[in-house]
Protein backbone atom coordinates (compact mmCIF):
# COMPACT_ATOMS: atom_id res chain seq x y z
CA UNK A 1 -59.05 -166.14 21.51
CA UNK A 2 -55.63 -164.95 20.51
CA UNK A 3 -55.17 -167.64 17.74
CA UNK A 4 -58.77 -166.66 16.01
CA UNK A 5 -57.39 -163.47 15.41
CA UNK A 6 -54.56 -164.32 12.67
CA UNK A 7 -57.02 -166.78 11.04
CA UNK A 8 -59.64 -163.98 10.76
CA UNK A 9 -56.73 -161.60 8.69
CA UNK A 10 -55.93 -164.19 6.34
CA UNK A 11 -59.57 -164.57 5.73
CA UNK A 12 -60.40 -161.14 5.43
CA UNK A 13 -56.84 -160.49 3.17
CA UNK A 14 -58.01 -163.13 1.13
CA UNK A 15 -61.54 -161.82 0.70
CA UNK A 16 -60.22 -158.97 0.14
CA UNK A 17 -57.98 -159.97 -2.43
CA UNK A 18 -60.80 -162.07 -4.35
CA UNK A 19 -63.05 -158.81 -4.32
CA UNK A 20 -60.20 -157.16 -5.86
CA UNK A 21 -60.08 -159.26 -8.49
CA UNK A 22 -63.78 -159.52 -8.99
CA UNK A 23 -63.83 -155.96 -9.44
CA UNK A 24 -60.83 -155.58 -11.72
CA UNK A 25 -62.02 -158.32 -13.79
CA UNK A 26 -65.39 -156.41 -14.43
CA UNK A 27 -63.76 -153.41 -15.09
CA UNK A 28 -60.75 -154.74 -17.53
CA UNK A 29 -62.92 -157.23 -19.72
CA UNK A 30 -65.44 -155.65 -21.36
CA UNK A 31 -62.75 -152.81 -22.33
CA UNK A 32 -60.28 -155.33 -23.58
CA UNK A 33 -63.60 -157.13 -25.78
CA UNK A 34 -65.90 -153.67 -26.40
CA UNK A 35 -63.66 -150.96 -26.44
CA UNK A 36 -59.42 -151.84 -26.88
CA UNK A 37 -57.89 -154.77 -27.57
CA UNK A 38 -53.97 -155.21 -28.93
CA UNK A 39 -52.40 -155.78 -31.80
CA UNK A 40 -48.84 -156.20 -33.63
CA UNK A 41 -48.48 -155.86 -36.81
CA UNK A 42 -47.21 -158.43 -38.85
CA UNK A 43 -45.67 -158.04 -42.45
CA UNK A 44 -44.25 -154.76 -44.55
CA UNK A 45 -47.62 -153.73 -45.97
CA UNK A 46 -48.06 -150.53 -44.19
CA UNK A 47 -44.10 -149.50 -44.39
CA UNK A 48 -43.41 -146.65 -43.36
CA UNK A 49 -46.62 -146.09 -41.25
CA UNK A 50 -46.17 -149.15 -39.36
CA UNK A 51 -43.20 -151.78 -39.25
CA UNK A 52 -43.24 -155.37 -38.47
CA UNK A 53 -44.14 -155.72 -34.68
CA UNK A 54 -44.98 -152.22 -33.92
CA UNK A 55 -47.38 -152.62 -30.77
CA UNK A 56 -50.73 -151.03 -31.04
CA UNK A 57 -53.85 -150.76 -29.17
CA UNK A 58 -56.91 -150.80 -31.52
CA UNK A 59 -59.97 -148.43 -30.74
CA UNK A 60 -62.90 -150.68 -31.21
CA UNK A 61 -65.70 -147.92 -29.86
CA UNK A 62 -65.50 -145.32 -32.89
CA UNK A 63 -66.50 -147.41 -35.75
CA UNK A 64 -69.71 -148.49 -33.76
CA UNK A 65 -70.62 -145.06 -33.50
CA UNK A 66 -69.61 -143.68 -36.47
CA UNK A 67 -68.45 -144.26 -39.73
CA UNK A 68 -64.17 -145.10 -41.34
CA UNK A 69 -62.99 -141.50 -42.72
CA UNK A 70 -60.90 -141.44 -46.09
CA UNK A 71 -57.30 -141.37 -45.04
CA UNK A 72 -57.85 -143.21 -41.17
CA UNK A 73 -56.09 -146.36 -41.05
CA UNK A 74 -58.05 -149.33 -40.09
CA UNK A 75 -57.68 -152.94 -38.71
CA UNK A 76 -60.29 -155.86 -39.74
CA UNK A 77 -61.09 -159.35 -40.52
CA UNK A 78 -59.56 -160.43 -43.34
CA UNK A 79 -62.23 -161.07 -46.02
CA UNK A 80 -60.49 -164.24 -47.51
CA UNK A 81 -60.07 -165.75 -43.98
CA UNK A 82 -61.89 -164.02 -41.23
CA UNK A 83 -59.46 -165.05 -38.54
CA UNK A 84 -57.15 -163.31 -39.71
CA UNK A 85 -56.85 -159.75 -39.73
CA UNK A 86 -55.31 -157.41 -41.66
CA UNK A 87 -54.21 -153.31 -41.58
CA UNK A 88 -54.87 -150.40 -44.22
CA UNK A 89 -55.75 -147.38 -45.27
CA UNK A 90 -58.95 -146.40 -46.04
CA UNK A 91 -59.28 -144.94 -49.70
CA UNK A 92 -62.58 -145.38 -51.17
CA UNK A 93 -65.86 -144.92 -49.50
CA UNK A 94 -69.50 -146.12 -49.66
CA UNK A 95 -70.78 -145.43 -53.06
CA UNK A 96 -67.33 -144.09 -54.66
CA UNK A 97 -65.70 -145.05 -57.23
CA UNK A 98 -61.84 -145.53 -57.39
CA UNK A 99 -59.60 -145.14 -59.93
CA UNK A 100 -56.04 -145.98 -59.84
CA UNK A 101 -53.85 -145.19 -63.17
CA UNK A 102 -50.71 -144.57 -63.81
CA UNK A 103 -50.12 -145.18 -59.51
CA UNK A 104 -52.39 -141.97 -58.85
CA UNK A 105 -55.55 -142.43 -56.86
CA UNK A 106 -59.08 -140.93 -58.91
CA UNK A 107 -61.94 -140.41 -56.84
CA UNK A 108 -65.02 -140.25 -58.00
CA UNK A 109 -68.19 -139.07 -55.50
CA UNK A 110 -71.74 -137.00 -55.72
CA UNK A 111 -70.08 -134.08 -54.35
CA UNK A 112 -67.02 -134.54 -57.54
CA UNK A 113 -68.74 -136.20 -60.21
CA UNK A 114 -65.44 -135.28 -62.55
CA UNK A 115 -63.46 -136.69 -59.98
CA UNK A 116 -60.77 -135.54 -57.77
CA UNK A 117 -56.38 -137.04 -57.60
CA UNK A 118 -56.04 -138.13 -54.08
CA UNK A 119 -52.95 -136.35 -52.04
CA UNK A 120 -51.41 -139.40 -50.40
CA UNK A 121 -48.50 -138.30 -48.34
CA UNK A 122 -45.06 -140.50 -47.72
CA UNK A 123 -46.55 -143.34 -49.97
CA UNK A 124 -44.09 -144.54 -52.54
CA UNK A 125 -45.56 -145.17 -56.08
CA UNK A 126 -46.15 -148.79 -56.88
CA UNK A 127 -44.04 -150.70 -59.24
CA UNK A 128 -46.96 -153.21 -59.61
CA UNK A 129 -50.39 -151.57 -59.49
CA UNK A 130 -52.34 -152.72 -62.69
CA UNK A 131 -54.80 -149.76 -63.80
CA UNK A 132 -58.24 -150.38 -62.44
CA UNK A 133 -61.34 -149.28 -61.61
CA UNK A 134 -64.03 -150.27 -58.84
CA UNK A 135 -67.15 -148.67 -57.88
CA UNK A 136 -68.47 -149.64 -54.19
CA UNK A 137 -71.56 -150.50 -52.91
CA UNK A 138 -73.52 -148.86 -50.08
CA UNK A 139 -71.58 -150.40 -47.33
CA UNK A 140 -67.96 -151.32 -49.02
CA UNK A 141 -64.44 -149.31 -48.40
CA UNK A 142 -61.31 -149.99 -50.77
CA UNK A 143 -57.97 -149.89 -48.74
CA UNK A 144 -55.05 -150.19 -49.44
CA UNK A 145 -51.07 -150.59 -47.50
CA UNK A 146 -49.12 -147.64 -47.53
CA UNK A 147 -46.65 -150.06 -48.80
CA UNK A 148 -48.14 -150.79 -52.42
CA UNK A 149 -45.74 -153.43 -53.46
CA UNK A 150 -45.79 -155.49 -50.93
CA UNK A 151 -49.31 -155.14 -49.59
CA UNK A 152 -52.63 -157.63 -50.26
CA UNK A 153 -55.52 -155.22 -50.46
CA UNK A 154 -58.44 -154.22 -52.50
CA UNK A 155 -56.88 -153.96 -55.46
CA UNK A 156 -56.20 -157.72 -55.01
CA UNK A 157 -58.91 -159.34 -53.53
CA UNK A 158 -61.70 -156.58 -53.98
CA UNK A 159 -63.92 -153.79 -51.56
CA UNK A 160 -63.99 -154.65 -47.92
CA UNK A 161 -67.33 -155.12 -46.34
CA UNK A 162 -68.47 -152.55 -43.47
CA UNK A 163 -69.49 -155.32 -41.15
CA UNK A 164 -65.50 -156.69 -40.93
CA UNK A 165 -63.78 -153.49 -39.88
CA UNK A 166 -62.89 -154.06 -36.10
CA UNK A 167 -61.14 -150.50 -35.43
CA UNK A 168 -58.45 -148.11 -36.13
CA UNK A 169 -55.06 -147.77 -34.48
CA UNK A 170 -55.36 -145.49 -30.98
CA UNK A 171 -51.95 -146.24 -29.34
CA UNK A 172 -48.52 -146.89 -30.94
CA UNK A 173 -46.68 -148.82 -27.87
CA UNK A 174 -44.19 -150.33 -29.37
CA UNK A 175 -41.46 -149.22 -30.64
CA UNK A 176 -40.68 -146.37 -27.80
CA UNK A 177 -39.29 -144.14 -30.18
CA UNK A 178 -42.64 -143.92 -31.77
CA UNK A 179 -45.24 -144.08 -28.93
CA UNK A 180 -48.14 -142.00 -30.13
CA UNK A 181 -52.06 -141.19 -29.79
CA UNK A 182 -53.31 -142.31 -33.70
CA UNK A 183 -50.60 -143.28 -35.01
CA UNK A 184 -50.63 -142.80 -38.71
CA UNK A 185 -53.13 -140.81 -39.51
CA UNK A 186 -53.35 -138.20 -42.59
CA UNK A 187 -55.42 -136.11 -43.96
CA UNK A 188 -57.24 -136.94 -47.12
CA UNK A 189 -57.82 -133.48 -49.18
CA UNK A 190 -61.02 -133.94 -51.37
């Protein structure tokens, strides 16, 4: 009877163990597929929001219950290639029309049919930006890096469709000196 008893802790340690796991795994999937998942960002484009390999953790939850804000920075599949993805700020929304001239940002709504210059704070004029102007559709956003010169974005290859935004930055991990809860965020004055 006394050598039963060892076997019978190793199998209950090791039932244990695989409940534990069980459990985690339940818990830590569908938050890493449905609600967070991570991200480093590659490239200048959002200099000096975000450098190459800052560590984020994307929110994937608010966008499927509500709508991108003018101003929020987003993550999503790039349009061109859609496994890639790509970061930027939202400027244009649904049903907008954006104007840039001269490197200032025109928008164009209902509620400012004359149009309103959009405030963009810490971005650095562009050197390249060719004047242009786009009108969106009822489910389109026009983004752009807070790095104009060295970002690919709508003024390049055109709106971004609703249905390929994955998220927006919750977490800045990486680098310590500039851990934060939403990390570049702004506020857009209409």
């Amino acid at each position: 009877m006394n050598e039963a008893a060892p076997l019978e802790e190793k199998t209950k340690t090791f039932s244990d163990f695989v409940r534990f796991a069980l459990i985690a795994t339940a818990i830590v999937l569908p938050i890493r597929f449905f609600v967070a998942q991570p991200f480093i960002v590659s490239g200048t484009s959002m200099v000096p929001t975000f450098d190459n390999a800052h560590y984020l953790i994307i929110d994937e939850l608010t966008y499927r219950l509500g709508e991108p804000k003018r101003g929020e920075v987003i993550v999503f599949k790039f349009p061109l290639e859609s496994a890639k993805y790509l970061i930027k700020r939202v400027i244009g929304l649904p049903e907008e029309t954006v104007i840039i001239k001269d490197n200032s940002v025109t928008i164009k709504n209902s509620a400012h049919p004359d149009g309103f210059l959009l405030d963009q704070p810490g971005i650095a004029a562009s050197v390249r930006s060719a004047d242009q102007a786009v009108t969106l559709e009822s489910n389109e956003y026009f983004v752009l890096g807070d790095n104009r010169d060295a970002s690919s974005d709508s003024r390049i290859w055109g709106p971004l469709k609703r249905e390929l935004i994955i998220g927006r930055p919750l977490l800045r991990l990486y680098p310590p000196s500039k851990i934060g809860l939403f990390p570049g965020e702004w506020s857009a004055q209409e």
